[in-house]
C-alpha atoms as a PDB file:
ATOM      1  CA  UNK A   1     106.342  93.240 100.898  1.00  0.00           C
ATOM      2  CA  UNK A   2     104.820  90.072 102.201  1.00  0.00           C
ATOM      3  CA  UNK A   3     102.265  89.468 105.074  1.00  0.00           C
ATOM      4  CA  UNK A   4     105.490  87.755 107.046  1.00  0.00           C
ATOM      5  CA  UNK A   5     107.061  91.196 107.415  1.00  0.00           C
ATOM      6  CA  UNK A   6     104.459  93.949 107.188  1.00  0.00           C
ATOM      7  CA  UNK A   7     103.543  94.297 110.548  1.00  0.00           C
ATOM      8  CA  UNK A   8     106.940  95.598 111.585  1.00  0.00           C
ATOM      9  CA  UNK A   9     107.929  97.227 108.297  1.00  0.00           C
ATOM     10  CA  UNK A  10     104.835  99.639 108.728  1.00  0.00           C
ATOM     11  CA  UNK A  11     106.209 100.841 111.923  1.00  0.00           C
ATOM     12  CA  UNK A  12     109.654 101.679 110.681  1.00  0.00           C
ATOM     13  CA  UNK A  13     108.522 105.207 109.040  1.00  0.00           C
ATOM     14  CA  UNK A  14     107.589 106.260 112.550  1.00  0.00           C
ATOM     15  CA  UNK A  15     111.204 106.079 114.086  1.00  0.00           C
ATOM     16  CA  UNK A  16     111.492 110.454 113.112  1.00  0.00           C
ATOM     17  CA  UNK A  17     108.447 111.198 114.669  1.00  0.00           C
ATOM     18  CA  UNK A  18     109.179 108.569 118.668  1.00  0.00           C
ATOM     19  CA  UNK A  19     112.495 109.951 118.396  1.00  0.00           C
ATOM     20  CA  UNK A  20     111.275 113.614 118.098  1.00  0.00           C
ATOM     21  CA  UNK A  21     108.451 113.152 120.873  1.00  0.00           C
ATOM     22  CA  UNK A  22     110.377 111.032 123.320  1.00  0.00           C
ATOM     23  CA  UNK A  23     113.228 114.318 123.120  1.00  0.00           C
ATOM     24  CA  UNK A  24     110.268 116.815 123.353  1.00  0.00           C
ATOM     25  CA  UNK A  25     108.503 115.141 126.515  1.00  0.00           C
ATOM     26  CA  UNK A  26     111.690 114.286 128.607  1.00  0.00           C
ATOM     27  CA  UNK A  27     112.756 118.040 128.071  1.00  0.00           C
ATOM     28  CA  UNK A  28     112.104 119.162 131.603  1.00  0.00           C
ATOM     29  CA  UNK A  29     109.261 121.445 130.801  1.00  0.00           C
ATOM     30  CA  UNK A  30     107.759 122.855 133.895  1.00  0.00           C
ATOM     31  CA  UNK A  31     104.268 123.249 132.665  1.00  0.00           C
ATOM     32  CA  UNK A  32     104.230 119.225 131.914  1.00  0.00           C
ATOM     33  CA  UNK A  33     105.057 117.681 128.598  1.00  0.00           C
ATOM     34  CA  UNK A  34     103.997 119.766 125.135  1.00  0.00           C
ATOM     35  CA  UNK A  35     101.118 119.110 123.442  1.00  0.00           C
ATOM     36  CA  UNK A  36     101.422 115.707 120.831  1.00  0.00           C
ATOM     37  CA  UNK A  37      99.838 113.048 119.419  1.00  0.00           C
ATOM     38  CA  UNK A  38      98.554 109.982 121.274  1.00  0.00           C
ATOM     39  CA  UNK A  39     101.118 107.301 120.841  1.00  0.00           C
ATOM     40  CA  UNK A  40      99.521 103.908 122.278  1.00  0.00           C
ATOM     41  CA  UNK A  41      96.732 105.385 119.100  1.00  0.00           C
ATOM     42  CA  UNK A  42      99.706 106.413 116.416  1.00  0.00           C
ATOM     43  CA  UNK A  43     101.534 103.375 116.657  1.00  0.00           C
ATOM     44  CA  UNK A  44      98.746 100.533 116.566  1.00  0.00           C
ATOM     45  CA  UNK A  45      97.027 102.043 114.114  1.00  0.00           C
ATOM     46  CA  UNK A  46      99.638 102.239 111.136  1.00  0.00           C
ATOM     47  CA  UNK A  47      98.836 100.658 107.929  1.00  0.00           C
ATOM     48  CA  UNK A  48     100.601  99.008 105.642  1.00  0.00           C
ATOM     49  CA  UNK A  49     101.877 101.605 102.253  1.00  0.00           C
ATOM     50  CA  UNK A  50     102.028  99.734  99.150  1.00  0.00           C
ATOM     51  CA  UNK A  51     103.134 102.890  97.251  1.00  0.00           C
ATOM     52  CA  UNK A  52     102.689 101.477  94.071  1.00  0.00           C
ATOM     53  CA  UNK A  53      99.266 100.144  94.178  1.00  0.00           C
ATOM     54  CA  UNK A  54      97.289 103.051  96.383  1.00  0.00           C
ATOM     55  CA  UNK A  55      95.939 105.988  94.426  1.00  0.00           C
ATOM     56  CA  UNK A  56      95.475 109.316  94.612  1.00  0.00           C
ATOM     57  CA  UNK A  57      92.220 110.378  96.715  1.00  0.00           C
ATOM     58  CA  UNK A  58      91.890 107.207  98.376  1.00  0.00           C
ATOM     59  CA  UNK A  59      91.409 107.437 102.533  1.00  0.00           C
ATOM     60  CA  UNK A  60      90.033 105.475 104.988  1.00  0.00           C
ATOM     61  CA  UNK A  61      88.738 106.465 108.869  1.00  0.00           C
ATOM     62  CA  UNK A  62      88.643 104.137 111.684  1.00  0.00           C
ATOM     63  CA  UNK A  63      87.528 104.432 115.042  1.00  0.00           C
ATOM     64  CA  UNK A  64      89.721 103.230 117.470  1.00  0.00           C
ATOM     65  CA  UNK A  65      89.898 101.870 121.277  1.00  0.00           C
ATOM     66  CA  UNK A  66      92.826 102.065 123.246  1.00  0.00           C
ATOM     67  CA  UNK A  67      90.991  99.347 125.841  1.00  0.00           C
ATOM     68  CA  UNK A  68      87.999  98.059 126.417  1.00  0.00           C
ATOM     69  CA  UNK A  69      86.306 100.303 128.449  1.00  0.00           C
ATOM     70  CA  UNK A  70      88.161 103.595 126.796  1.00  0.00           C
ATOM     71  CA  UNK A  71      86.712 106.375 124.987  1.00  0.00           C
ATOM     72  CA  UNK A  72      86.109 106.499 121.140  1.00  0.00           C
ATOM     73  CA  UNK A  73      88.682 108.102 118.973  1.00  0.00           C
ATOM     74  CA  UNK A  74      89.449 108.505 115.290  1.00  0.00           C
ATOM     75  CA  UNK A  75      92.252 107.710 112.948  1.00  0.00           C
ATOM     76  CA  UNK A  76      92.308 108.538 109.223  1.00  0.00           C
ATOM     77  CA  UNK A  77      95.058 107.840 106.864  1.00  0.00           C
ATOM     78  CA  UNK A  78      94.779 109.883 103.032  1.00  0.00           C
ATOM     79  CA  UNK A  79      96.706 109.863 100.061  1.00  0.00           C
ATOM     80  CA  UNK A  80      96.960 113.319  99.333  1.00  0.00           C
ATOM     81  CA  UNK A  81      99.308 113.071  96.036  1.00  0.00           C
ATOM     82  CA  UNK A  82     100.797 110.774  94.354  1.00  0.00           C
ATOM     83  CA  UNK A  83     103.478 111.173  91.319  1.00  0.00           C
ATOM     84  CA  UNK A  84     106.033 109.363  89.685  1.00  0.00           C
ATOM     85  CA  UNK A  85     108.244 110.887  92.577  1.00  0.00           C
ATOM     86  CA  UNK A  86     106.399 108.828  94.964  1.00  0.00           C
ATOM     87  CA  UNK A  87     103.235 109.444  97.098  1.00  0.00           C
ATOM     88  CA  UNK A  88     102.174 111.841  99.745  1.00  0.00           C
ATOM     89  CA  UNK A  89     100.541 110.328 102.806  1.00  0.00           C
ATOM     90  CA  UNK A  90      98.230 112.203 105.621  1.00  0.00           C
ATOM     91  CA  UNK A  91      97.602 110.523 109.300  1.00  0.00           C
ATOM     92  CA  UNK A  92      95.330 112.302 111.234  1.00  0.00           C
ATOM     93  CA  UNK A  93      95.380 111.053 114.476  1.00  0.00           C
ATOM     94  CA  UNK A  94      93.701 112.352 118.291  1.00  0.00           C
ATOM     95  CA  UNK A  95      96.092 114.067 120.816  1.00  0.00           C
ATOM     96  CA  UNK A  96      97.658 112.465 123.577  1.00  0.00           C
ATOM     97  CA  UNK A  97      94.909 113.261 126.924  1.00  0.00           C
ATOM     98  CA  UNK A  98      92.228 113.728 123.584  1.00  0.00           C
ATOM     99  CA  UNK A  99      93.519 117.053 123.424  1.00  0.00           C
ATOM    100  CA  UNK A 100      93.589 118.835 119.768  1.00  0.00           C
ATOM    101  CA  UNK A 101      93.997 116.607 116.453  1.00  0.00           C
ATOM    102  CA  UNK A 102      97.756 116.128 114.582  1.00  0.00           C
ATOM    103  CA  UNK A 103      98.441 115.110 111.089  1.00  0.00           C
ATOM    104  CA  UNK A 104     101.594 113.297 110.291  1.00  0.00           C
ATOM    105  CA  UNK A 105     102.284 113.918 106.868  1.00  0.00           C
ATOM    106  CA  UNK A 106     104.640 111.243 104.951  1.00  0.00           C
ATOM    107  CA  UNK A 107     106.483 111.210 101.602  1.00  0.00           C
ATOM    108  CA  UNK A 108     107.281 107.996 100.119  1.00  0.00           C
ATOM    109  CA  UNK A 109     109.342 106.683  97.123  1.00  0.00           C
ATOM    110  CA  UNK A 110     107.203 104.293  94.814  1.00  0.00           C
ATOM    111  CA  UNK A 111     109.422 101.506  96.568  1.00  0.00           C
ATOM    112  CA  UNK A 112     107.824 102.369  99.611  1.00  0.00           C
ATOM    113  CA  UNK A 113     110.951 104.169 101.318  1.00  0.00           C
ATOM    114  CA  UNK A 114     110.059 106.977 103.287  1.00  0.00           C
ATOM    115  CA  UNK A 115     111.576 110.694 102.022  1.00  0.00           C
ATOM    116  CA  UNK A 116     110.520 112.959 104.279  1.00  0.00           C
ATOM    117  CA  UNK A 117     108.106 113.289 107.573  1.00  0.00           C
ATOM    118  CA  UNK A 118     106.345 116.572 108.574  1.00  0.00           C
ATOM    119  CA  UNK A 119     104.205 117.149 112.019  1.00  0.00           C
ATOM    120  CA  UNK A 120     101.550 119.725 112.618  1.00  0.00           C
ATOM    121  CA  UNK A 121      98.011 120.467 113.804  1.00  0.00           C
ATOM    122  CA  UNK A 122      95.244 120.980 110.844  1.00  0.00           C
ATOM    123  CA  UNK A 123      95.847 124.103 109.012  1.00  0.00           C
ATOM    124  CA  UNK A 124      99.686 124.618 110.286  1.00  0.00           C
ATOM    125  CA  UNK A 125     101.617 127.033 108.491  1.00  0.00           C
ATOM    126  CA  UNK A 126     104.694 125.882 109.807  1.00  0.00           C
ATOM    127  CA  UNK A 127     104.577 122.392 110.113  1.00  0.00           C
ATOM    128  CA  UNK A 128     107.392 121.035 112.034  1.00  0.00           C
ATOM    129  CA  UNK A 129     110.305 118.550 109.618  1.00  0.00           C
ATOM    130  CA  UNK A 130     111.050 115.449 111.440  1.00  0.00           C
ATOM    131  CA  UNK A 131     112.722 113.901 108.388  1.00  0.00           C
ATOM    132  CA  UNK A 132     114.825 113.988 106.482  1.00  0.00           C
ATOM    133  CA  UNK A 133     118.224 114.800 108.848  1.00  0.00           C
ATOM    134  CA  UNK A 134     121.461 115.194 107.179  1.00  0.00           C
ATOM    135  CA  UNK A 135     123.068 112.858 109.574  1.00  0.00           C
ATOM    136  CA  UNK A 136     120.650 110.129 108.803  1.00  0.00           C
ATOM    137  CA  UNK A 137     120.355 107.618 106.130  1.00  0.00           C
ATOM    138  CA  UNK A 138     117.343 106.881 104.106  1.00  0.00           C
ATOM    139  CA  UNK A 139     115.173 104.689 106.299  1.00  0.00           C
ATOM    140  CA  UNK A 140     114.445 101.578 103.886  1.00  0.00           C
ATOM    141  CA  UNK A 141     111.783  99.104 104.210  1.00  0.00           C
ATOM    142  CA  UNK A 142     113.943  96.115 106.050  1.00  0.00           C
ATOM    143  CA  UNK A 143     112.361  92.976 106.492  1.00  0.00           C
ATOM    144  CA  UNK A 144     112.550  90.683 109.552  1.00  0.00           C
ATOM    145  CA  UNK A 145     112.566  86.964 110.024  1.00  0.00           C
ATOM    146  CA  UNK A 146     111.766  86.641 113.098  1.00  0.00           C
ATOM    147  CA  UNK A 147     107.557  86.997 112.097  1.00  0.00           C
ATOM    148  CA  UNK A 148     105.580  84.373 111.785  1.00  0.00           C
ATOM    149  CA  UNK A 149     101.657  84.408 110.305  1.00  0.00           C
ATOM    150  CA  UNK A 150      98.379  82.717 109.860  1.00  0.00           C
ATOM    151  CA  UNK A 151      95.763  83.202 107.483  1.00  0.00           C
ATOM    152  CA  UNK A 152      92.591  82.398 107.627  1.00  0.00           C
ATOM    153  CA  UNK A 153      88.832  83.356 105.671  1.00  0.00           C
ATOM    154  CA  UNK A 154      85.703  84.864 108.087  1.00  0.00           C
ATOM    155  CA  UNK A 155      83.142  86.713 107.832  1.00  0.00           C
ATOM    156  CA  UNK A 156      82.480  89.621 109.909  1.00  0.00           C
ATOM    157  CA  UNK A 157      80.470  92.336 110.547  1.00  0.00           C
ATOM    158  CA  UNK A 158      81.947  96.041 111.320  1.00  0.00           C
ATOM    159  CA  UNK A 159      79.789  99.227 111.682  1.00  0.00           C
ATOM    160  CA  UNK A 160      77.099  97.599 109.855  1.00  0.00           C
ATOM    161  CA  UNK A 161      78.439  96.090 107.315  1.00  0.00           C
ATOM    162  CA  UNK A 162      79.286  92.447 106.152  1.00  0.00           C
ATOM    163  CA  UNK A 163      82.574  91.302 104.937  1.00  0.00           C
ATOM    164  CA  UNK A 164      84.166  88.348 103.914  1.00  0.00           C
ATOM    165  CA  UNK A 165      87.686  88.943 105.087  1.00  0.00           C
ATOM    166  CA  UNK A 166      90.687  87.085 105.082  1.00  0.00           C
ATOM    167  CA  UNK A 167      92.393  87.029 108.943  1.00  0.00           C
ATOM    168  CA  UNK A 168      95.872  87.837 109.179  1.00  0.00           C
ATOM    169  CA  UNK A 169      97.588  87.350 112.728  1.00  0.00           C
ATOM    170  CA  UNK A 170     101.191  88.357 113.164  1.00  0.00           C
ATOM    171  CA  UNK A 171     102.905  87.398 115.497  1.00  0.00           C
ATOM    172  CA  UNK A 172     106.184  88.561 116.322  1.00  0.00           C
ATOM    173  CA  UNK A 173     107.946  87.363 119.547  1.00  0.00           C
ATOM    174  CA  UNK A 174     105.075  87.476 122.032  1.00  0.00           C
ATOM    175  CA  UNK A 175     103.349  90.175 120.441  1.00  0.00           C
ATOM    176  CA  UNK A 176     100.350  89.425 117.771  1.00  0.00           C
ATOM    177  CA  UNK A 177      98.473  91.771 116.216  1.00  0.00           C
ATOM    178  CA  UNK A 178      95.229  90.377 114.444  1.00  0.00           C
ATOM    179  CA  UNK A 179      93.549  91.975 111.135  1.00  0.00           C
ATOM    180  CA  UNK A 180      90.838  91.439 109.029  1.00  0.00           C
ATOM    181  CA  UNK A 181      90.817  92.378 105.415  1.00  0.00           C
ATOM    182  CA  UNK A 182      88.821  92.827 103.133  1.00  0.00           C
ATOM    183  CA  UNK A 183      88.841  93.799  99.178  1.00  0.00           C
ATOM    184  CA  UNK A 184      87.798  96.764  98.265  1.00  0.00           C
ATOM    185  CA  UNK A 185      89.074  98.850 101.146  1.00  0.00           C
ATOM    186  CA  UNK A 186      92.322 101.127 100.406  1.00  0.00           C
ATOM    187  CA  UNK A 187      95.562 100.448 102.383  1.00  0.00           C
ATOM    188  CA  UNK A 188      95.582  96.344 101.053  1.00  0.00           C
ATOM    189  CA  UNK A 189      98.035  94.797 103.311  1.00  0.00           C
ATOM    190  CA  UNK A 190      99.302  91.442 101.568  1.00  0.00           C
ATOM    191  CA  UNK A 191      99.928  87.983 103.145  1.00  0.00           C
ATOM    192  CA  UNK A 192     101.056  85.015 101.406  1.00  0.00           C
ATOM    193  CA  UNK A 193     102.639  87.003  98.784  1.00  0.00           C
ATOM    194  CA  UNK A 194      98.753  88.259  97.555  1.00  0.00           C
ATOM    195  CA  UNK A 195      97.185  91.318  98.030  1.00  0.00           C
ATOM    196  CA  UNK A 196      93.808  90.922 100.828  1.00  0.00           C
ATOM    197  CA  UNK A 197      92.152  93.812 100.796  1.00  0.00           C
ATOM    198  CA  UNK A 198      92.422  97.163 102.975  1.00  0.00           C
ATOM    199  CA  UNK A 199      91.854  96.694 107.197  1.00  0.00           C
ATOM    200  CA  UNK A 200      88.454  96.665 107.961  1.00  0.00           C
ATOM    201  CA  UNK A 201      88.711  95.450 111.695  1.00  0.00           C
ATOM    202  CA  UNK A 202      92.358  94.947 114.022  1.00  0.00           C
ATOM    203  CA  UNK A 203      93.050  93.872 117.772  1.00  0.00           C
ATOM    204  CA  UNK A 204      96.123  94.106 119.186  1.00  0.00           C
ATOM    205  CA  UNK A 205      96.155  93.571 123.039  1.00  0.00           C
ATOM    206  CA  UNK A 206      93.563  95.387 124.778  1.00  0.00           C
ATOM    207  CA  UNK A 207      93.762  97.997 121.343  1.00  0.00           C
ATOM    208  CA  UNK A 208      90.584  97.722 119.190  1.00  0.00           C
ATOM    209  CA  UNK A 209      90.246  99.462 115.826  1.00  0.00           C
ATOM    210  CA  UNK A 210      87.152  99.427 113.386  1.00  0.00           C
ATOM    211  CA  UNK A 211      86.610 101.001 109.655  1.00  0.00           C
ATOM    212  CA  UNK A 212      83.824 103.392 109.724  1.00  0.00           C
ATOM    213  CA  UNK A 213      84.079 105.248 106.449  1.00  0.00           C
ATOM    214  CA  UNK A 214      86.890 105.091 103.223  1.00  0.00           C
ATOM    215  CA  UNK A 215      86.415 107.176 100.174  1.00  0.00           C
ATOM    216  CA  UNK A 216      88.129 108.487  96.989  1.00  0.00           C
ATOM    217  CA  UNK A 217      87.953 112.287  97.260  1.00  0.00           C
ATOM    218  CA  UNK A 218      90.861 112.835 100.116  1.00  0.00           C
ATOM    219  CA  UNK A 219      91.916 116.599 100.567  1.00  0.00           C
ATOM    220  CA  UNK A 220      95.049 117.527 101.814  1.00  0.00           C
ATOM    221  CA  UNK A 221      95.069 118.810 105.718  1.00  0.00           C
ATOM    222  CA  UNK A 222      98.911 119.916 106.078  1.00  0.00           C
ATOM    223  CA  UNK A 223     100.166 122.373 103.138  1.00  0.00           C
ATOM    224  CA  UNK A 224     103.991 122.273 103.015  1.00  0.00           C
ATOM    225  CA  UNK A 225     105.531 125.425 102.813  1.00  0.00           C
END
C-alpha cells in the first residue's frame, strides 16, 4: 500500500460497522437512538494496517479533538494477536454523547484484507458480529486514483516530546487529511512507496488528534466467544 491510497483504503474495513449503526439509529426507537460509538471520532481516527509489518503487543493511544473548542477524548488501537492466519486488531474508541467506551475488534489476512469485525463494550461476553455476512464478499484493500499527496520533513513537538517527522497530506477531492510521522511509533503508514513511521500528530478539518502513549505489552479487551 502506498501513501497515494492509504488514506481511503484505511476506511474501507469500517463499511460493517456505518452500515450496522446507520440501520441501528434510523430504527425508530422511541427512547432515542441506542447506545454506540462516536463516529465523527471512529472514522478520523483510523490508521493505516500494514499486517505484515506490525507485531504482536504493539498499541498506541491518542487523544483526540473533534473541534477546537471540544472536549478531550481517547482512541487506542492494539494488536492483540497476530499468526500466520493474519492479525487481530482492537479499537477502543469513546461513545457517541461521551457515553460508555466500545472496542471494535478486527481480523485481518497478512495481505491486509479484513476477515471478520466484532463490536462490544469492554468485557462483553457477547460481542455483537458485524462481519463476515454470507451475502457479502471479502472486502479487499482497493486502491483509488483519484488521491493525490505531498511529503514533506518537520519537526514537531506533541505531548512533550520532539520528533522529526515526515508530513503526509492527502488529499482526496476537497478533503485533506494531514499527518505527521514519525519512526519508531507502531501503525507506520507509508508514502512514496517507504515506510514513515507510526502517526504521532493528524488534522483533518476542525478534527485534531495527538499520540500520548504507544507500548509493546497490549492486552486483549474483547474475548471472542
Amino acid at each position: 500500500m502506498d501513501g497515494r491510497t492509504k488514506e481511503i483504503k484505511m476506511n474501507r474495513s469500517l463499511l460493517p460497522l456505518l452500515l450496522c449503526l446507520a440501520a441501528c439509529q434510523t430504527g425508530g426507537n422511541k427512547n432515542g437512538p441506542p447506545p454506540s460509538p462516536d463516529l465523527a471520532v471512529l472514522y478520523r481516527s483510523q490508521l493505516t494496517v500494514d499486517a505484515k509489518n506490525l507485531q504482536a503487543g504493539e498499541w498506541v493511544r491518542y487523544a483526540v479533538w473533534t473541534e477546537a473548542n471540544a472536549p478531550l477524548q481517547s482512541v487506542t488501537f492494539s494488536v492483540v494477536h497476530k499468526s500466520d492466519k493474519g492479525i487481530w486488531i482492537e479499537n477502543r474508541v469513546p461513545g457517541r454523547g461521551a457515553v460508555g467506551t466500545w472496542i471494535i475488534k478486527s481480523h485481518y489476512s497478512l495481505a491486509g484484507d479484513l476477515l471478520g469485525q466484532w463490536i462490544g463494550q469492554p468485557g462483553d461476553s457477547a460481542p455483537q458480529q458485524l462481519y463476515p455476512d454470507k451475502n457479502r464478499k471479502p472486502i479487499q484493500q482497493e486502491a483509488s486514483t483519484d488521491v493525490t499527496v505531498r511529503t514533506t520533513r518537520e519537526t514537531i513537538t506533541v505531548a512533550g516530546h520532539r520528533y522529526n517527522a515526515t508530513k503526509i497530506t492527502t488529499t482526496h477531492g476537497e478533503t485533506a487529511i494531514t499527518n505527521w510521522c514519525a519512526k519508531g511509533i507502531p501503525f507506520s503508514a507509508r508514502a512514496r512507496g517507504r515506510s514513515q513511521g507510526g502517526v504521532v500528530k493528524r488534522t483533518f478539518g476542525g478534527f485534531r488528534m495527538e499520540l500520548a502513549a504507544h507500548g509493546t505489552d497490549a492486552r486483549e479487551e474483547l474475548p471472542l466467544p
